[in-house]
N, C-alpha and C. Protein backbone atom coordinates (compact mmCIF):
# COMPACT_ATOMS: atom_id res chain seq x y z
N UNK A 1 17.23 38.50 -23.98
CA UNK A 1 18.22 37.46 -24.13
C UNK A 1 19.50 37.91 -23.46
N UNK A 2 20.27 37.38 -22.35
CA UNK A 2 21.11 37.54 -21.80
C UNK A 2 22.57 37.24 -22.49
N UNK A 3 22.85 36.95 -24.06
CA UNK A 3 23.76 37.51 -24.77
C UNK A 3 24.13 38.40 -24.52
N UNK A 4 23.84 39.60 -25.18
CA UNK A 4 24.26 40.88 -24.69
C UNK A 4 24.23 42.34 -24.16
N UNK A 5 23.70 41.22 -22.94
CA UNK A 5 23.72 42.55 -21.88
C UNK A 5 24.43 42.29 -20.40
N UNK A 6 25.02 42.84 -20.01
CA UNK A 6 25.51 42.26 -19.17
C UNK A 6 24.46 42.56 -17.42
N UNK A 7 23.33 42.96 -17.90
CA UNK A 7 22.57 42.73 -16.77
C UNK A 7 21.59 41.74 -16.40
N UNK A 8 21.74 40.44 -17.60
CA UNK A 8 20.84 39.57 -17.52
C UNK A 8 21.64 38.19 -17.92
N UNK A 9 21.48 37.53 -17.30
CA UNK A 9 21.51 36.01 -16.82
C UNK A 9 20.88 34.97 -17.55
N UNK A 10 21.68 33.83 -18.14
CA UNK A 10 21.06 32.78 -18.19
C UNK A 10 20.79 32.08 -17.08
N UNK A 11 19.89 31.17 -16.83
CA UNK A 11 19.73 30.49 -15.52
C UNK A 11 20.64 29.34 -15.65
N UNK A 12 21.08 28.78 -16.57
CA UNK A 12 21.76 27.75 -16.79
C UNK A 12 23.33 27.99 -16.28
N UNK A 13 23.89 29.17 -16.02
CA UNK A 13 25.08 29.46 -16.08
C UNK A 13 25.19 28.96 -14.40
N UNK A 14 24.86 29.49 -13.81
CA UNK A 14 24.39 28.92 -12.15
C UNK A 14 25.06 27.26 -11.83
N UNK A 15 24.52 26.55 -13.03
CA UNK A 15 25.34 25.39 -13.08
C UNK A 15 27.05 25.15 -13.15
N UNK A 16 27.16 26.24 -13.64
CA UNK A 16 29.10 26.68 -13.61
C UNK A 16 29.23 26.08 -11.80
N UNK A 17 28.65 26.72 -11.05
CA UNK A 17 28.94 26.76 -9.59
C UNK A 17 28.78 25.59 -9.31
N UNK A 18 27.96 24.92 -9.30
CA UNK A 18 27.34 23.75 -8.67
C UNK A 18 26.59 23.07 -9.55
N UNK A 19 26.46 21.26 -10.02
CA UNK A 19 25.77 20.67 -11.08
C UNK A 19 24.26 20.91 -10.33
N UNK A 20 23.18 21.46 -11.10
CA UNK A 20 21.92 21.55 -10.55
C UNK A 20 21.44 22.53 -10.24
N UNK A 21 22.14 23.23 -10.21
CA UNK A 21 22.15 24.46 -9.32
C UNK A 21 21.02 25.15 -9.55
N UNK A 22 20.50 25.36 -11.24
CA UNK A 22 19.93 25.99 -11.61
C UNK A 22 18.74 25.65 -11.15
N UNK A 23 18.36 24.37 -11.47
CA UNK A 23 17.55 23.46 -11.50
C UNK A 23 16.34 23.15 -10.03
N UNK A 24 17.41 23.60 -9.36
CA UNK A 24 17.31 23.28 -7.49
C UNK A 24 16.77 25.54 -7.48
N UNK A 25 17.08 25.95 -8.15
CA UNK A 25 16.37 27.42 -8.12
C UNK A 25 14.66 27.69 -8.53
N UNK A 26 15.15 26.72 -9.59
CA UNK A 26 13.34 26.71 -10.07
C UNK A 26 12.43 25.86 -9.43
N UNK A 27 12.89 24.87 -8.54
CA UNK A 27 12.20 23.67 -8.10
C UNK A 27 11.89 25.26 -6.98
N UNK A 28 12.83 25.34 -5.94
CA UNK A 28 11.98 26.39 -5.52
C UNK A 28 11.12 28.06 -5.12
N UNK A 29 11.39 28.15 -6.62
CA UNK A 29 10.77 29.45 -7.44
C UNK A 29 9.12 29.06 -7.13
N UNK A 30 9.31 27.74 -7.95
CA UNK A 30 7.79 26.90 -8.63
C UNK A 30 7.22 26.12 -7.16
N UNK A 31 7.41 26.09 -6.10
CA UNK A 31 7.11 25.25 -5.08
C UNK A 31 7.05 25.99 -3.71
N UNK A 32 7.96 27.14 -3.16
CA UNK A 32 7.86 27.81 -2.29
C UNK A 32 7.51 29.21 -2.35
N UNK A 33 6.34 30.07 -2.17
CA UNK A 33 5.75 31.76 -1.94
C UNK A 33 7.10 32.38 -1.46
N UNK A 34 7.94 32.07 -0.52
CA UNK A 34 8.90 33.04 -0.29
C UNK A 34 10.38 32.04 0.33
N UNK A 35 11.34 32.45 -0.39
CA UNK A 35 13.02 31.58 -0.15
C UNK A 35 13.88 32.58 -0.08
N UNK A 36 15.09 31.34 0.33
CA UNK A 36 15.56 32.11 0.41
C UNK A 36 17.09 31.31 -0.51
N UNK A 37 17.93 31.95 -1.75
CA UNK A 37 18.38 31.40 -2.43
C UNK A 37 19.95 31.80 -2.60
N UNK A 38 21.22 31.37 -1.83
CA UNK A 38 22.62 32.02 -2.11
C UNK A 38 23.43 31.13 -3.52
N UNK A 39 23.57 32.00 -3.66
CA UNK A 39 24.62 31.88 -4.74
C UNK A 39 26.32 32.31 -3.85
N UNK A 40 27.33 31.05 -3.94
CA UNK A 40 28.24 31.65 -3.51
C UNK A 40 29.65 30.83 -4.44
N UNK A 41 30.80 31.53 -4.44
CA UNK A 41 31.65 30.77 -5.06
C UNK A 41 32.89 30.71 -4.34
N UNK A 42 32.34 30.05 -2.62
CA UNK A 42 32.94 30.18 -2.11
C UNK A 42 34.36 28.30 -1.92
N UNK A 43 33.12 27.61 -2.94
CA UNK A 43 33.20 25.60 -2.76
C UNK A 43 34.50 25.67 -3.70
N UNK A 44 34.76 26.59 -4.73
CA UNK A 44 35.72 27.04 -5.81
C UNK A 44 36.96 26.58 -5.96
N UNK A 45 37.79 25.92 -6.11
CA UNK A 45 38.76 25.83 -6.23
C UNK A 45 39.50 26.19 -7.74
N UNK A 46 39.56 27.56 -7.69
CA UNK A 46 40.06 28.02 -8.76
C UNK A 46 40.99 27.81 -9.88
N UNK A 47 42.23 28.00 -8.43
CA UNK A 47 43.68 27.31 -9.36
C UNK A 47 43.53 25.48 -10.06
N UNK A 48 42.48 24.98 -9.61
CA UNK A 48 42.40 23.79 -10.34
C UNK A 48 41.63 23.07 -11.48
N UNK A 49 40.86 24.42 -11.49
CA UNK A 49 39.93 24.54 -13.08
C UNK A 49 40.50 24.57 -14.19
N UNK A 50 39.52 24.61 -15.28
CA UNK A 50 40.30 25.15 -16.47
C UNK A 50 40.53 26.70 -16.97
N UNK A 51 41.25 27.28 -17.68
CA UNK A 51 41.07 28.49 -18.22
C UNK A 51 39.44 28.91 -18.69
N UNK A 52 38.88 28.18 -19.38
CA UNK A 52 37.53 28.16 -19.82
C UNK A 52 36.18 28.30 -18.69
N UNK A 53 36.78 27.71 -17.90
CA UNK A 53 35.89 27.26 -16.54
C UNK A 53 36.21 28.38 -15.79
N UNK A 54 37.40 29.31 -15.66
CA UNK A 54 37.39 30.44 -15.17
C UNK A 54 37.04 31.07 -15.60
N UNK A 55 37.32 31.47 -16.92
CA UNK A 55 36.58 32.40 -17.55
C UNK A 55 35.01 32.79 -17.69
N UNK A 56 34.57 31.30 -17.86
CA UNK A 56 32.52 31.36 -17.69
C UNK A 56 32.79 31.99 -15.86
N UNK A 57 33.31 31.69 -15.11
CA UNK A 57 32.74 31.24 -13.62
C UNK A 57 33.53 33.34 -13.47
N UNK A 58 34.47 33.82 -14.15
CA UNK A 58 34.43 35.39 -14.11
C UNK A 58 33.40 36.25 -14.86
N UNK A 59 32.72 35.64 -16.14
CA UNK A 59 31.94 35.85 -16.57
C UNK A 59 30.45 36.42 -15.86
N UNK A 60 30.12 35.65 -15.17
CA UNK A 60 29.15 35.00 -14.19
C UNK A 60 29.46 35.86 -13.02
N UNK A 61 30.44 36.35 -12.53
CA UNK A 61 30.33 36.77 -11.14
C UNK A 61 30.32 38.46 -11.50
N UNK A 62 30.80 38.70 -13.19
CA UNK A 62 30.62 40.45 -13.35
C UNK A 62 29.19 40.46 -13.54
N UNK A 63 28.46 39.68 -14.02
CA UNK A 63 27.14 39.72 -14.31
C UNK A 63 26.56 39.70 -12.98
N UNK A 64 26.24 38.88 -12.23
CA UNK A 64 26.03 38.86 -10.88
C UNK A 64 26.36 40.62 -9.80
N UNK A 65 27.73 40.84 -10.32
CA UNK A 65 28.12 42.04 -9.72
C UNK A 65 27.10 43.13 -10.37
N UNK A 66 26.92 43.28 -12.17
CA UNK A 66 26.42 43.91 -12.05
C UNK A 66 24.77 44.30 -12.14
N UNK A 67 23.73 42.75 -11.92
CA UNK A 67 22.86 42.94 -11.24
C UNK A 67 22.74 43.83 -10.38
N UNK A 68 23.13 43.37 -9.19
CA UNK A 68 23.31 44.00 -8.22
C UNK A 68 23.49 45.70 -8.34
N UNK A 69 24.27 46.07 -8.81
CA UNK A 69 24.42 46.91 -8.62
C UNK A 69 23.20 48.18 -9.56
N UNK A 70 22.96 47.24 -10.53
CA UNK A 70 21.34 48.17 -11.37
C UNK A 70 20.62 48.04 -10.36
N UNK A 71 20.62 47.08 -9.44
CA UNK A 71 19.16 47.02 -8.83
C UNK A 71 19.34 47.88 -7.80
N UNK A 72 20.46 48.30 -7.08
CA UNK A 72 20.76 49.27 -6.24
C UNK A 72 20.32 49.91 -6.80
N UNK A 73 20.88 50.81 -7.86
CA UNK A 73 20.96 51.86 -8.76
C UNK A 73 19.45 52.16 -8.78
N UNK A 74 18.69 51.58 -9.48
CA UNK A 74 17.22 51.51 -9.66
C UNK A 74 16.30 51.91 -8.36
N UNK A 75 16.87 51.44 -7.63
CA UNK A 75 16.43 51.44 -5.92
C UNK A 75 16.29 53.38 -5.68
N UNK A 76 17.60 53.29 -5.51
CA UNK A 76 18.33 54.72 -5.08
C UNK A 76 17.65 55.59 -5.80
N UNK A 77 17.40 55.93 -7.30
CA UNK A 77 16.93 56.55 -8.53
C UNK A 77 15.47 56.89 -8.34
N UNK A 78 14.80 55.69 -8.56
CA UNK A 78 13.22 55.27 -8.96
C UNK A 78 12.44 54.51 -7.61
N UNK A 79 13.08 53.83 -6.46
CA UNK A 79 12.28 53.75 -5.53
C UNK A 79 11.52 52.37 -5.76
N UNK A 80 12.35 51.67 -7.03
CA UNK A 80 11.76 50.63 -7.23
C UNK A 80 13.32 49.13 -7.55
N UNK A 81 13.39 48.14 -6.82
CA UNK A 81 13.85 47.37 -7.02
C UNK A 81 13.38 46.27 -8.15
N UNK A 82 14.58 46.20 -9.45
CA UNK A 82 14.22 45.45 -10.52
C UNK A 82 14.49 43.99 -10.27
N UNK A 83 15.44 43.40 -9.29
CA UNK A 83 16.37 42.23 -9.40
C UNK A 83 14.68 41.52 -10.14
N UNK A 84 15.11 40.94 -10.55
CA UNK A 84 13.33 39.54 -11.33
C UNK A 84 13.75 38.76 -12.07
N UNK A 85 13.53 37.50 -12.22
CA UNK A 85 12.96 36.47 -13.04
C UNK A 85 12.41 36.11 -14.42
N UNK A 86 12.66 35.94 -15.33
CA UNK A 86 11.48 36.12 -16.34
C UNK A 86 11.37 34.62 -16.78
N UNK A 87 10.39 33.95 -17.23
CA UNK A 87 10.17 32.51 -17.49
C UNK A 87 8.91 32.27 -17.90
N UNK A 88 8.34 32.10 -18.85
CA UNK A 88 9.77 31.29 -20.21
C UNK A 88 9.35 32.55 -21.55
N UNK A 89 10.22 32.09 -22.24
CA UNK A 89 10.54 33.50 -23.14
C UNK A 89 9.47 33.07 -24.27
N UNK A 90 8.77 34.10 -24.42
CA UNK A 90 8.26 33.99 -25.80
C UNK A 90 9.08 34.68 -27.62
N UNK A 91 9.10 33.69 -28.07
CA UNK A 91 10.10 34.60 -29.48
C UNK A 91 8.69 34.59 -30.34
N UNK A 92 8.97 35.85 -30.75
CA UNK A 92 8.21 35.90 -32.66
C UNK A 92 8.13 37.27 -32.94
N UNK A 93 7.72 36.88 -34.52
CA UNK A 93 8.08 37.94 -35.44
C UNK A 93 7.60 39.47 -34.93
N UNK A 94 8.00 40.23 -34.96
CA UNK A 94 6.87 41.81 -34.46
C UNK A 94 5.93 41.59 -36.04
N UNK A 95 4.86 42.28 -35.60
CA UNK A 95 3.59 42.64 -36.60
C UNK A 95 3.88 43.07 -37.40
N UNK A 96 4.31 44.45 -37.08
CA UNK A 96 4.82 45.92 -37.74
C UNK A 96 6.14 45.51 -38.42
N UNK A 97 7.34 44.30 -38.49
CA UNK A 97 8.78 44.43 -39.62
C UNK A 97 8.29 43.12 -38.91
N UNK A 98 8.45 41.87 -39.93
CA UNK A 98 8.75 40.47 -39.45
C UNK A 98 10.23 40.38 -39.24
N UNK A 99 11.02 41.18 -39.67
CA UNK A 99 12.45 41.00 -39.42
C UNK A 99 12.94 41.11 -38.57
N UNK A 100 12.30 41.71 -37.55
CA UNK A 100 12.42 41.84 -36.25
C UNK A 100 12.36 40.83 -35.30
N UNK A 101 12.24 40.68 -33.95
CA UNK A 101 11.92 39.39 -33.28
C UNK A 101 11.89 39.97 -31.96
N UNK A 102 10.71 39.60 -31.66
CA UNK A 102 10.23 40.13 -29.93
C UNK A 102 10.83 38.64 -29.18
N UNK A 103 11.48 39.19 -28.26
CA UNK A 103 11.79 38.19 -27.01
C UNK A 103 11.54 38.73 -25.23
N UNK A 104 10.17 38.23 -25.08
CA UNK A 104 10.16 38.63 -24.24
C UNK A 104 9.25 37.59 -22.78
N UNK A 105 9.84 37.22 -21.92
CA UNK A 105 9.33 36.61 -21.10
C UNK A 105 7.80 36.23 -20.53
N UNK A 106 7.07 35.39 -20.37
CA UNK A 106 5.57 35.19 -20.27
C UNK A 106 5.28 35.67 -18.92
N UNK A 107 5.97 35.36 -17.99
CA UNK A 107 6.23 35.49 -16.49
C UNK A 107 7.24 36.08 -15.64
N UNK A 108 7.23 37.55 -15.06
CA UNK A 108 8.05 37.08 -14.49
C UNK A 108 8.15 37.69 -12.79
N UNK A 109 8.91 37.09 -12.28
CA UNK A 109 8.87 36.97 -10.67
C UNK A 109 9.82 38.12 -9.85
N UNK A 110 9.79 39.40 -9.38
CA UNK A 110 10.62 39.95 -8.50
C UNK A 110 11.25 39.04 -7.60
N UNK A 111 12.45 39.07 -7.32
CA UNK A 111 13.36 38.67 -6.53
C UNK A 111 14.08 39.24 -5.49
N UNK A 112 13.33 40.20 -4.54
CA UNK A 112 14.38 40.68 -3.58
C UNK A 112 14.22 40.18 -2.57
């Protein structure tokens, strides 16, 4: 769950940038073998947002930053690039403590 961590992403946040945005990612996740997909916040007009709207849209670009930079990291380290996908999440109880709660993705897709 991309609460709290700051290396994981809702897909929905994407929509901060652009209405759809997200939406127009999965259409072609689910439809094209290989894309190619920018994220930029370059359309922005900052000073004319709200405080709130900056704040998600700074939110969003440390997360983004620090993707990136685990997946370097990971690269450099282990020889293996993590950037990926996960879709769609499965929740439930663990076996072993029901108090617990496994969340963990059914699918998911490398992205480099």
């Amino acid at each position: 769950m991309p609460v709290r961590f700051a290396t994981r992403i809702d897909l929905s946040n994407l929509d901060y940038l652009k209405p759809q945005l997200a939406e127009s990612f999965l259409e072609l996740l689910f439809t094209k073998s290989c894309f190619e997909f920018k994220i930029s916040f370059d359309e922005i007009d900052i000073i004319s947002i709200s405080n709130d709207e900056q704040k998600r849209l700074g939110l969003l670009s440390n997360r983004l930053n620090f993707l990136n930079i685990e997946n370097e990291d990971n690269y450099k380290v282990h020889g293996i690039k993590t950037f990926s996908f996960g879709f769609p999440l499965l929740v439930m109880p663990s076996k072993s403590d029901p108090k617990n709660i496994i969340k963990a993705p059914l699918f998911i897709w490398p992205l480099e």
